[in-house]
C-alpha atoms as a PDB file:
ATOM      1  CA  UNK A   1     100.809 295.670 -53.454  1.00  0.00           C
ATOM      2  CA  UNK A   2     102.624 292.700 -51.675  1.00  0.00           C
ATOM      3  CA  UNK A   3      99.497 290.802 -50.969  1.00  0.00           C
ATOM      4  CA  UNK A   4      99.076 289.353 -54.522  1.00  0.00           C
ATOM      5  CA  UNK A   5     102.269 287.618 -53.509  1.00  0.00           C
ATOM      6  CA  UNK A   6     101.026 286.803 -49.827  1.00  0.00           C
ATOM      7  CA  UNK A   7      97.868 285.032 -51.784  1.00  0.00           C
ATOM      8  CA  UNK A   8      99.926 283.331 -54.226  1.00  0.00           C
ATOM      9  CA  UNK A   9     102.119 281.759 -50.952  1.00  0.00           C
ATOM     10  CA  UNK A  10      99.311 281.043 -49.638  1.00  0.00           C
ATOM     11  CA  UNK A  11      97.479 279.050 -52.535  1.00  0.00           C
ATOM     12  CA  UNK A  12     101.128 277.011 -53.190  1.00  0.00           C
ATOM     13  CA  UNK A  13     101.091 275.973 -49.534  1.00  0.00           C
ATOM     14  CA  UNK A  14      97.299 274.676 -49.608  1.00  0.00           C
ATOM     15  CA  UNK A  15      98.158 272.683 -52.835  1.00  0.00           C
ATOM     16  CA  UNK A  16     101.528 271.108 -51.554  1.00  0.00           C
ATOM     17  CA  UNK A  17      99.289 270.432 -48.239  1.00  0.00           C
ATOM     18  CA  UNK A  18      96.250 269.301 -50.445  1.00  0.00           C
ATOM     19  CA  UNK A  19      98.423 266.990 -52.189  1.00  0.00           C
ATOM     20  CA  UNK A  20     100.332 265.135 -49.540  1.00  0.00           C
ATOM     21  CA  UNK A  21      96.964 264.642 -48.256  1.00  0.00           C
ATOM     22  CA  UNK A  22      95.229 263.214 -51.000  1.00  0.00           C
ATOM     23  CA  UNK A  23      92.833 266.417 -50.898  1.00  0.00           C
ATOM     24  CA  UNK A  24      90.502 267.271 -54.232  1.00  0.00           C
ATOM     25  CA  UNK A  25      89.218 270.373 -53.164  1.00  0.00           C
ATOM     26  CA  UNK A  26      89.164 273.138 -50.551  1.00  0.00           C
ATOM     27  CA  UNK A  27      86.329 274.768 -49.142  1.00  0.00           C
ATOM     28  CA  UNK A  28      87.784 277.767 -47.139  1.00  0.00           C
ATOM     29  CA  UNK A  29      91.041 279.157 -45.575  1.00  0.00           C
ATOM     30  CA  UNK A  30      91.393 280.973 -42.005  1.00  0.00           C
ATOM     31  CA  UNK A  31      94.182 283.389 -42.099  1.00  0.00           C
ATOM     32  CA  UNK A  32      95.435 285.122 -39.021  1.00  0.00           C
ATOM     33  CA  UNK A  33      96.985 288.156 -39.617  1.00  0.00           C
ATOM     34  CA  UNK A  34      98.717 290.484 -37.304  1.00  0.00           C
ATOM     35  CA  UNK A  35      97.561 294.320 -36.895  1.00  0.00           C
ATOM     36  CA  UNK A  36     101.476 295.661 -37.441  1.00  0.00           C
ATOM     37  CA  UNK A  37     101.837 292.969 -40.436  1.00  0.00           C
ATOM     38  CA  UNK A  38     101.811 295.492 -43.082  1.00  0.00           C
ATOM     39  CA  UNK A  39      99.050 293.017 -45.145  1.00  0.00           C
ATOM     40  CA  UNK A  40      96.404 294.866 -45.395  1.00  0.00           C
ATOM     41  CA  UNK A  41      92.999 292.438 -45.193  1.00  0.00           C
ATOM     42  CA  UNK A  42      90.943 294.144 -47.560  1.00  0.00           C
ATOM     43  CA  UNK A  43      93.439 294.314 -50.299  1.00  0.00           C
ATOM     44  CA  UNK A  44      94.621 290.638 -49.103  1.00  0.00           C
ATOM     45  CA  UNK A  45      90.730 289.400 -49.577  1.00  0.00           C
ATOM     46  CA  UNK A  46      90.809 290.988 -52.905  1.00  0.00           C
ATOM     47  CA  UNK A  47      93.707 289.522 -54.551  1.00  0.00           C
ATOM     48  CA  UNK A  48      92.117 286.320 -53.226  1.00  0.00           C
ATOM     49  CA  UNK A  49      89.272 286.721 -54.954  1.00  0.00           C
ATOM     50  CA  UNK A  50      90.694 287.612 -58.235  1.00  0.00           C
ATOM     51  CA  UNK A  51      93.323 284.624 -58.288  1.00  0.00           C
ATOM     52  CA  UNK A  52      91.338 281.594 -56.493  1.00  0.00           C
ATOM     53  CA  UNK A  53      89.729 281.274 -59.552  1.00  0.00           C
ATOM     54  CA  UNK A  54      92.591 280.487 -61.815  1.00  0.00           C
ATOM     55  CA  UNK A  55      93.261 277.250 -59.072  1.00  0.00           C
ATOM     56  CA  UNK A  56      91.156 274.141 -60.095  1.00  0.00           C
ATOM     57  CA  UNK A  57      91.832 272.749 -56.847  1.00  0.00           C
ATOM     58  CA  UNK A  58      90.864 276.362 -55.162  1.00  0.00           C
ATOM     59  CA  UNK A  59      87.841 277.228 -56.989  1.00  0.00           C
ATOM     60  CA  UNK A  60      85.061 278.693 -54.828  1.00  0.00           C
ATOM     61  CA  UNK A  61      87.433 278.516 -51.799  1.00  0.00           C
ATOM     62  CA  UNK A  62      86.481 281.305 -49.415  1.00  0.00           C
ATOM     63  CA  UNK A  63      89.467 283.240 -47.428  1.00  0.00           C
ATOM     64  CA  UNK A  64      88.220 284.370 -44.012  1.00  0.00           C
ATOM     65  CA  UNK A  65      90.763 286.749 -42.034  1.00  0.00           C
ATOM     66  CA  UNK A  66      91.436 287.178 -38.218  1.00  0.00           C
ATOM     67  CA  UNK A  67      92.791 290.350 -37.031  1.00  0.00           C
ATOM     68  CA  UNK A  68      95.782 289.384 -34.075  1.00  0.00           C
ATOM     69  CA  UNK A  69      96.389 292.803 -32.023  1.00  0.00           C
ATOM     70  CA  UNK A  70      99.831 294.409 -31.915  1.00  0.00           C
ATOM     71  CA  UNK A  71     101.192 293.780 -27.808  1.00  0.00           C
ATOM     72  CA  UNK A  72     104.496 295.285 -26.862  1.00  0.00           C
ATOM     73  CA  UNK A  73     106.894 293.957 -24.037  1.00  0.00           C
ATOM     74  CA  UNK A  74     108.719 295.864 -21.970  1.00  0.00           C
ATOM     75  CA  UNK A  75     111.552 294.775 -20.225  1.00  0.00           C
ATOM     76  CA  UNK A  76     111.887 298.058 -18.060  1.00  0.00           C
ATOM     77  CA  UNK A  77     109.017 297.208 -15.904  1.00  0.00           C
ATOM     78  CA  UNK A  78     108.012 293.693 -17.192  1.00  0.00           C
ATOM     79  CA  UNK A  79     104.439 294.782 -18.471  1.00  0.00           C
ATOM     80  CA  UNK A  80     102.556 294.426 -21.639  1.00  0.00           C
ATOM     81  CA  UNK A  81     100.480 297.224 -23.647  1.00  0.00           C
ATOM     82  CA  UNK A  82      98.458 298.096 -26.820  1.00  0.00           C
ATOM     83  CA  UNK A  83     100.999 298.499 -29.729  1.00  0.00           C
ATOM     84  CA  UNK A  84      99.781 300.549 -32.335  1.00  0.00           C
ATOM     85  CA  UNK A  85      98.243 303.104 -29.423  1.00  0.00           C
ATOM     86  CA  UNK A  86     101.876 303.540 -28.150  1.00  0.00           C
ATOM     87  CA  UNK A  87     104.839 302.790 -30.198  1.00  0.00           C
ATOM     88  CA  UNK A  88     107.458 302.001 -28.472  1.00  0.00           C
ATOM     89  CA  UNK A  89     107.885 303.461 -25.286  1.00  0.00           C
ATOM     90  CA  UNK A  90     106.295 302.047 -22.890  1.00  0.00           C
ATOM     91  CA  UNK A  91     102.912 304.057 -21.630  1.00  0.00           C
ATOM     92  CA  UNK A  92     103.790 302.310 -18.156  1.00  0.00           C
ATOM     93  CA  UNK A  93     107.421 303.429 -17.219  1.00  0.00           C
ATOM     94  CA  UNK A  94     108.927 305.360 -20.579  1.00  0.00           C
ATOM     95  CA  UNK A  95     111.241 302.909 -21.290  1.00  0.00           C
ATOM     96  CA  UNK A  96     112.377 302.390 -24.300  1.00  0.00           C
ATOM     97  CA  UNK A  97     113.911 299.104 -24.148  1.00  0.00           C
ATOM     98  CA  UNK A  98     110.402 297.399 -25.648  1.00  0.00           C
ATOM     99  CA  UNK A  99     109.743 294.423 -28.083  1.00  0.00           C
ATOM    100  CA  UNK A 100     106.700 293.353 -30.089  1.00  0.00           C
ATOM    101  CA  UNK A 101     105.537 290.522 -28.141  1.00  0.00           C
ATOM    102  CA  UNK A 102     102.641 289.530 -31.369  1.00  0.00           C
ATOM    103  CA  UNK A 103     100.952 291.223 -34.003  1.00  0.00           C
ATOM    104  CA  UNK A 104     103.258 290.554 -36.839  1.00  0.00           C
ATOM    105  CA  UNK A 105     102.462 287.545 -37.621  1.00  0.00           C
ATOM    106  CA  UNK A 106     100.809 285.800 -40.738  1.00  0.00           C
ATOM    107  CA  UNK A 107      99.777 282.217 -40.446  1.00  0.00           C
ATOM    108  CA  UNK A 108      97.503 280.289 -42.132  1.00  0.00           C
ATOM    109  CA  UNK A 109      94.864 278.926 -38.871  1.00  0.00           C
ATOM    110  CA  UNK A 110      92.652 276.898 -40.537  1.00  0.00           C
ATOM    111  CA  UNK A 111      91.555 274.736 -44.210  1.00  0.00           C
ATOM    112  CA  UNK A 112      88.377 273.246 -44.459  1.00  0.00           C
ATOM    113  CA  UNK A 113      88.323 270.670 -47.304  1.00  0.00           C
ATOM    114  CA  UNK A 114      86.205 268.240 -49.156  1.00  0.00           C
END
């Protein structure tokens, strides 16, 4: 279970941020993640839960997660589709030359603090 770590990441970069900003506390965290990430949210919001509470500064913080969908390029005919429904050749021309466009990604979106 990699998420532990992904939470851990997370928490470090809201207390280097809370510190150069003279934060004392944070309220919640918006996460995006992307649907071919390979974090899986539930385990993700779980790990939260567990560790937020060993982080004075994090106590009570809530973690809300946005799902980004997979989209696939493809430079044969120079149209997008649906990742996850069709790998990668593209359901438009079968080509096979075809990059993921989004939907790995794992950022943090938003902090609210107090």
């Amino acid at each position: 279970m990699h998420e532990l770590g992904v939470v851990y990441h997370i928490m470090d970069t809201l207390e280097e941020v809370a510190k150069e900003n003279g934060i004392s506390h944070v309220l919640s965290v918006t996460v995006e993640i992307g649907e071919v990430s390979t974090v899986l949210p539930d385990y993700l919001t779980d790990c939260w839960n567990w560790a937020v509470k060993k982080r004075s500064l994090l106590q009570g913080c809530r973690m809300e997660v946005e799902r980004l969908s997979a989209v696939t390029f493809c430079d044969g005919c120079g149209r997008e589709y649906p990742t996850v429904a069709h790998g990668r050749i593209c359901p438009h021309c079968g080509s096979e030359k075809t990059w993921l466009l989004r939907g790995n990604e794992l950022n943090i979106k938003e902090v609210e603090v107090s």
